[in-house]
Protein backbone atom coordinates (compact mmCIF):
# COMPACT_ATOMS: atom_id res chain seq x y z
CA UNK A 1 -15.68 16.00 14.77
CA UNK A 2 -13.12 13.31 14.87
CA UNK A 3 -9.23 13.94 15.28
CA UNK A 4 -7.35 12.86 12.56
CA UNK A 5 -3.98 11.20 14.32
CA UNK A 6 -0.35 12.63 13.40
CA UNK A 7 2.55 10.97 12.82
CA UNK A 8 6.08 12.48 13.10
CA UNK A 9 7.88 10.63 9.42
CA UNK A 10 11.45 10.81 9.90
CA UNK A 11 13.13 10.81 6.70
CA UNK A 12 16.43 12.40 4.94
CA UNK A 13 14.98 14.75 2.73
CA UNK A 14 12.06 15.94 4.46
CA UNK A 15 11.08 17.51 1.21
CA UNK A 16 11.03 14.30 -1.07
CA UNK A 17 7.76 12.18 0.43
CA UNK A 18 5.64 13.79 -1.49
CA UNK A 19 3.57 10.45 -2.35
CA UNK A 20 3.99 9.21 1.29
CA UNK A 21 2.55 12.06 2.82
CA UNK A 22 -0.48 12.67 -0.09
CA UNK A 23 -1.31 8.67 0.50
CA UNK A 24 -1.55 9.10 4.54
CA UNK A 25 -3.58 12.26 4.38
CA UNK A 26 -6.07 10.38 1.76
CA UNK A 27 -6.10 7.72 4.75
CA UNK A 28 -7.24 10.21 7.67
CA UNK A 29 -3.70 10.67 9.48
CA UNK A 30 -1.80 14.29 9.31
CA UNK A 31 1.69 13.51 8.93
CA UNK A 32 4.82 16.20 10.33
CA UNK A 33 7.85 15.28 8.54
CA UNK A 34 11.39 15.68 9.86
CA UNK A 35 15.22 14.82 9.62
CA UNK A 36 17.42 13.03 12.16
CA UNK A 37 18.56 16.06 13.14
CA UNK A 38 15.33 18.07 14.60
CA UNK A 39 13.42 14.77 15.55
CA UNK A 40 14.05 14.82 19.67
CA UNK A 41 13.09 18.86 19.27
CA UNK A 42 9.84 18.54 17.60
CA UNK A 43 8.19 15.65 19.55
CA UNK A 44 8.23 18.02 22.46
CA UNK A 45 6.43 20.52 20.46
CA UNK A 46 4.26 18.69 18.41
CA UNK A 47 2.26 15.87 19.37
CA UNK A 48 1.74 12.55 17.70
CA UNK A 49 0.29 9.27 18.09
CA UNK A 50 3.26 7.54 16.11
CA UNK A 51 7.09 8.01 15.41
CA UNK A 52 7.94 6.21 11.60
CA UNK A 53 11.99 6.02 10.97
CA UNK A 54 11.49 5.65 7.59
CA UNK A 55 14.18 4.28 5.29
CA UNK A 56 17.26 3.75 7.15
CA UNK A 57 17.37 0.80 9.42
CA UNK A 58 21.06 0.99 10.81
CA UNK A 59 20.35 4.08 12.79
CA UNK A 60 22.79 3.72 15.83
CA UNK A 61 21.21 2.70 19.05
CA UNK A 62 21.84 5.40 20.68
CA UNK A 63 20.02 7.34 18.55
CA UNK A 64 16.57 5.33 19.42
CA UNK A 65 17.78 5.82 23.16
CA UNK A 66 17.87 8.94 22.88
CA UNK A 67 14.90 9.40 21.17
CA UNK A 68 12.75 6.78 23.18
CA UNK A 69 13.56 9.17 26.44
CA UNK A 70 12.48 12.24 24.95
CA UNK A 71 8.93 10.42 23.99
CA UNK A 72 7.03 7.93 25.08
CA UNK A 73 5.10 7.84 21.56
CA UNK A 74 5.56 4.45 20.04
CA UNK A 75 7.94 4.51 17.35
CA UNK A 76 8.29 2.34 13.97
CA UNK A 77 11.74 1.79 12.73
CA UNK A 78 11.72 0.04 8.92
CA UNK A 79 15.03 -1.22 7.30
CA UNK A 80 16.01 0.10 3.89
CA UNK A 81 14.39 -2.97 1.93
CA UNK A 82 10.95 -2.20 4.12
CA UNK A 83 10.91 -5.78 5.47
CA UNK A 84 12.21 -5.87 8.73
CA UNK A 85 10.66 -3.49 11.36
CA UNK A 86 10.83 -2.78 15.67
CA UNK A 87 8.50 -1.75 17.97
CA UNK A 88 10.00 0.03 20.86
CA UNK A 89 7.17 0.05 22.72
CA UNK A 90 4.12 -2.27 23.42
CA UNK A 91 1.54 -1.94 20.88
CA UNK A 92 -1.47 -4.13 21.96
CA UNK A 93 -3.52 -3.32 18.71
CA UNK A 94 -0.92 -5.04 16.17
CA UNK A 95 -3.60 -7.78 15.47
CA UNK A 96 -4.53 -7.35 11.61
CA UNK A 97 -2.60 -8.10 8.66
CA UNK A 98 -0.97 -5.55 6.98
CA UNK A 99 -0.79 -5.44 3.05
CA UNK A 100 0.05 -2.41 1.27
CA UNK A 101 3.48 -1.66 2.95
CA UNK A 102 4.05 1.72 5.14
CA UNK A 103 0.66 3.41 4.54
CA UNK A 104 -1.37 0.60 5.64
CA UNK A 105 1.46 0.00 8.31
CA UNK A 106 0.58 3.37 10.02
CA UNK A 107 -3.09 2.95 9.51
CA UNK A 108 -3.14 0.13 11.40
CA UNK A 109 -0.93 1.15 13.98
CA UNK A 110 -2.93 4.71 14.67
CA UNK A 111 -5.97 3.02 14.10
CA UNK A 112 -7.58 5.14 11.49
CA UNK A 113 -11.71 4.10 11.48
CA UNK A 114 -11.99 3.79 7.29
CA UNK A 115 -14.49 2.13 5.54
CA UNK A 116 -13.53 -1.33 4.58
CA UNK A 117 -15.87 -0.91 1.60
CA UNK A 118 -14.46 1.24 -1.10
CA UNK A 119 -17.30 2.35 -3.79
CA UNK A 120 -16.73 4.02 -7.36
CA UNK A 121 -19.86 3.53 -9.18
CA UNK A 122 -20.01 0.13 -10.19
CA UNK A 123 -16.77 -0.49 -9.01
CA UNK A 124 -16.73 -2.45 -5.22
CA UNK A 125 -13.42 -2.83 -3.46
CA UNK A 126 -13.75 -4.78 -0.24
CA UNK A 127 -10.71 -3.88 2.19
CA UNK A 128 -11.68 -6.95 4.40
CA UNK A 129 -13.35 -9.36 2.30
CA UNK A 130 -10.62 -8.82 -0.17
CA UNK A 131 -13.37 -8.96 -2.92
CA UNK A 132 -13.89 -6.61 -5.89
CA UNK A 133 -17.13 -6.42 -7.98
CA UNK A 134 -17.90 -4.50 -11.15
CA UNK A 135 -21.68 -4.18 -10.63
CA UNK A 136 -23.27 -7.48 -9.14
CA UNK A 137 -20.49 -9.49 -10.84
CA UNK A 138 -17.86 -10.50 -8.77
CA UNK A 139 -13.91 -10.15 -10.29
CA UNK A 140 -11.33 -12.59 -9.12
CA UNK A 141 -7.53 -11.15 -8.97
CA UNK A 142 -4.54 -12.30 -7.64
CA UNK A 143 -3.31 -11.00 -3.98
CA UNK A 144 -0.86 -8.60 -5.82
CA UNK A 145 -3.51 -7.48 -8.70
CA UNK A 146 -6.11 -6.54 -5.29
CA UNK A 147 -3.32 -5.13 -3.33
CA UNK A 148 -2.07 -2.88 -6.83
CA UNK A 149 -5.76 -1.89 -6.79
CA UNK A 150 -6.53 -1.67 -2.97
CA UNK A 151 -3.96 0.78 -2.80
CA UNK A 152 -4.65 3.03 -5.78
CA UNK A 153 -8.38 3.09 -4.70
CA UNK A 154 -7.37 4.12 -1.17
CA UNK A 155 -6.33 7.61 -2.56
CA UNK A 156 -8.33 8.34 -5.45
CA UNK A 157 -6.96 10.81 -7.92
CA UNK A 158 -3.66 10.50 -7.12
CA UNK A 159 -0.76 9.33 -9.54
CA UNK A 160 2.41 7.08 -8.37
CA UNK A 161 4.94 6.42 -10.45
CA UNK A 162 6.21 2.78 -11.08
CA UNK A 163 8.31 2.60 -8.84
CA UNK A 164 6.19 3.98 -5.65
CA UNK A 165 4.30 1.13 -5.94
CA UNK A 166 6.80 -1.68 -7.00
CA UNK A 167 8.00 0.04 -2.98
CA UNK A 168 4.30 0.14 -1.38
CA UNK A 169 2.81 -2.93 -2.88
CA UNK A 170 5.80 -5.13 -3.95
CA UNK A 171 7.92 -3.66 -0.73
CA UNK A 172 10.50 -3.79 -3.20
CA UNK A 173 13.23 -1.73 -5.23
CA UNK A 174 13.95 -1.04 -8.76
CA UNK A 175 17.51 -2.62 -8.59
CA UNK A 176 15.54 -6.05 -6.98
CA UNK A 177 12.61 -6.13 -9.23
CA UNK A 178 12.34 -4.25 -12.78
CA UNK A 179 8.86 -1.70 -12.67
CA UNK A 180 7.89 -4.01 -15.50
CA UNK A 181 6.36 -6.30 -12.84
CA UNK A 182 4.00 -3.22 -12.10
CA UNK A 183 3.00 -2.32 -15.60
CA UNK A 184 2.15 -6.20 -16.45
CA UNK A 185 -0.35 -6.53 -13.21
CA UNK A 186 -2.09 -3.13 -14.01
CA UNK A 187 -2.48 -4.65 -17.82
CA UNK A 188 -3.82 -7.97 -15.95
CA UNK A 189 -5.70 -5.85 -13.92
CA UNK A 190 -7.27 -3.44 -16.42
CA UNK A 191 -8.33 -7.09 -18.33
CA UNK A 192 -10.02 -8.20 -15.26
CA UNK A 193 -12.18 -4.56 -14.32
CA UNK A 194 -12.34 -2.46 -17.40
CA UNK A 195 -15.08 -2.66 -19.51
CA UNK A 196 -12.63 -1.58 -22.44
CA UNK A 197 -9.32 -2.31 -21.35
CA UNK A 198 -7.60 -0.77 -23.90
CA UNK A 199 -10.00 2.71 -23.09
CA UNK A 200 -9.87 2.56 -19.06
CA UNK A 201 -12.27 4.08 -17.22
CA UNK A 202 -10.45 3.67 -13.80
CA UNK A 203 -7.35 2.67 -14.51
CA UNK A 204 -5.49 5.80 -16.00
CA UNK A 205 -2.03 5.86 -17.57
CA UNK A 206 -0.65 9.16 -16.79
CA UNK A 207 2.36 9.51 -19.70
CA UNK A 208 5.68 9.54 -18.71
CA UNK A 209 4.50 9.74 -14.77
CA UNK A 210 2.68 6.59 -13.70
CA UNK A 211 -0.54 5.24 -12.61
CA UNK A 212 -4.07 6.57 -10.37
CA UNK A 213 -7.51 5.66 -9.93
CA UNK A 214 -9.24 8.52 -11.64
CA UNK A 215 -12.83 8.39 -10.04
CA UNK A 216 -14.26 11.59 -12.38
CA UNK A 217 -14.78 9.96 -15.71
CA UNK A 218 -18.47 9.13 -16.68
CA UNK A 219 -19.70 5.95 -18.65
């Protein structure tokens, strides 16, 4: 049986990445989550193939001195707005594009083995190919409308609000771009992929929550 690789997700409130971690387990990688405080204590306890400073990118550098000599793990620091990010160590395997923000980030930095091929019934996602088909017919969408769905499809059954992914897939912020911008691609998206648009199959609404990929409904 194949390890699934951990990642040590320093964060402020420990207790409030509820989405982040649910999305990274879907993807194959067990996730420990910590504060500033407790970070240089638990990589000598627990080990991990990756150190994510997630969400504050003015951390002193003394703290990342400190932390880069008590581990050697390589470590991924992202600034608040998720667009600027350091490697403090050599990571030879940084080669493929990234799209869906800090979930495909750490896949591709651990170097989860997934499927590029995503199947739901008649629904084909292609990870690589970036090409979706609803049967044998093949469904042309816009980076953003494949990267909304990409990323739903990548952990079936589970609902994010608006504004996780205006943050995953936009790498963006409700006070820089309104969630409207997500509800008007899924509505694009439901035109392009749904049989009955205004009856999704995949595409589910959850009221007054957000959006998933429901996978159990039957035609």
């Amino acid at each position: 049986m194949q390890v699934r690789p951990r990642v040590l997700l320093v964060v402020p409130d420990p207790d409030a990445v509820d989405a982040t971690l649910a999305t990274l387990d879907a993807r194959g990688i067990d996730v420990v989550c910590v504060d500033a405080l407790n970070v240089c204590r638990t990589v000598h306890t627990e080990p991990v193939d990756l150190i994510v400073l997630h969400g504050d990118g003015d951390r002193p550098l003394s703290f990342l001195r400190r932390l880069r000599q008590a581990s050697r793990v390589p470590i991924l620091m992202l600034s608040d707005d998720g667009e600027n990010d350091v490697f403090l160590q050599e990571l030879p395997h940084r080669g493929r594009p990234v799209h869906f923000g800090l979930v495909e980030r750490v896949r591709d930095l651990v170097r989860v083995p997934v499927s590029s091929r995503l199947q739901f019934d008649e629904l084909t996602i292609d990870l690589v190919a970036h090409e979706v088909r609803v049967g044998d017919e093949r469904v042309i969408l816009s980076v953003k409308e494949f990267e909304l769905l990409a990323f739903l499809a990548c952990a079936p059954g589970h609902t994010y609000t608006r504004d996780e992914l205006l943050g995953a897939v936009w790498r963006s912020k409700p006070k820089w771009q309104t969630t409207s911008t997500v509800t008007e691609h899924m509505r694009r998206l439901r035109l392009k992929v749904e049989s009955d648009p205004s009856h999704p199959r995949w595409l589910i609404t959850v009221r007054g929550v957000g959006y998933r990929l429901d996978t159990s409904r039957a035609l």
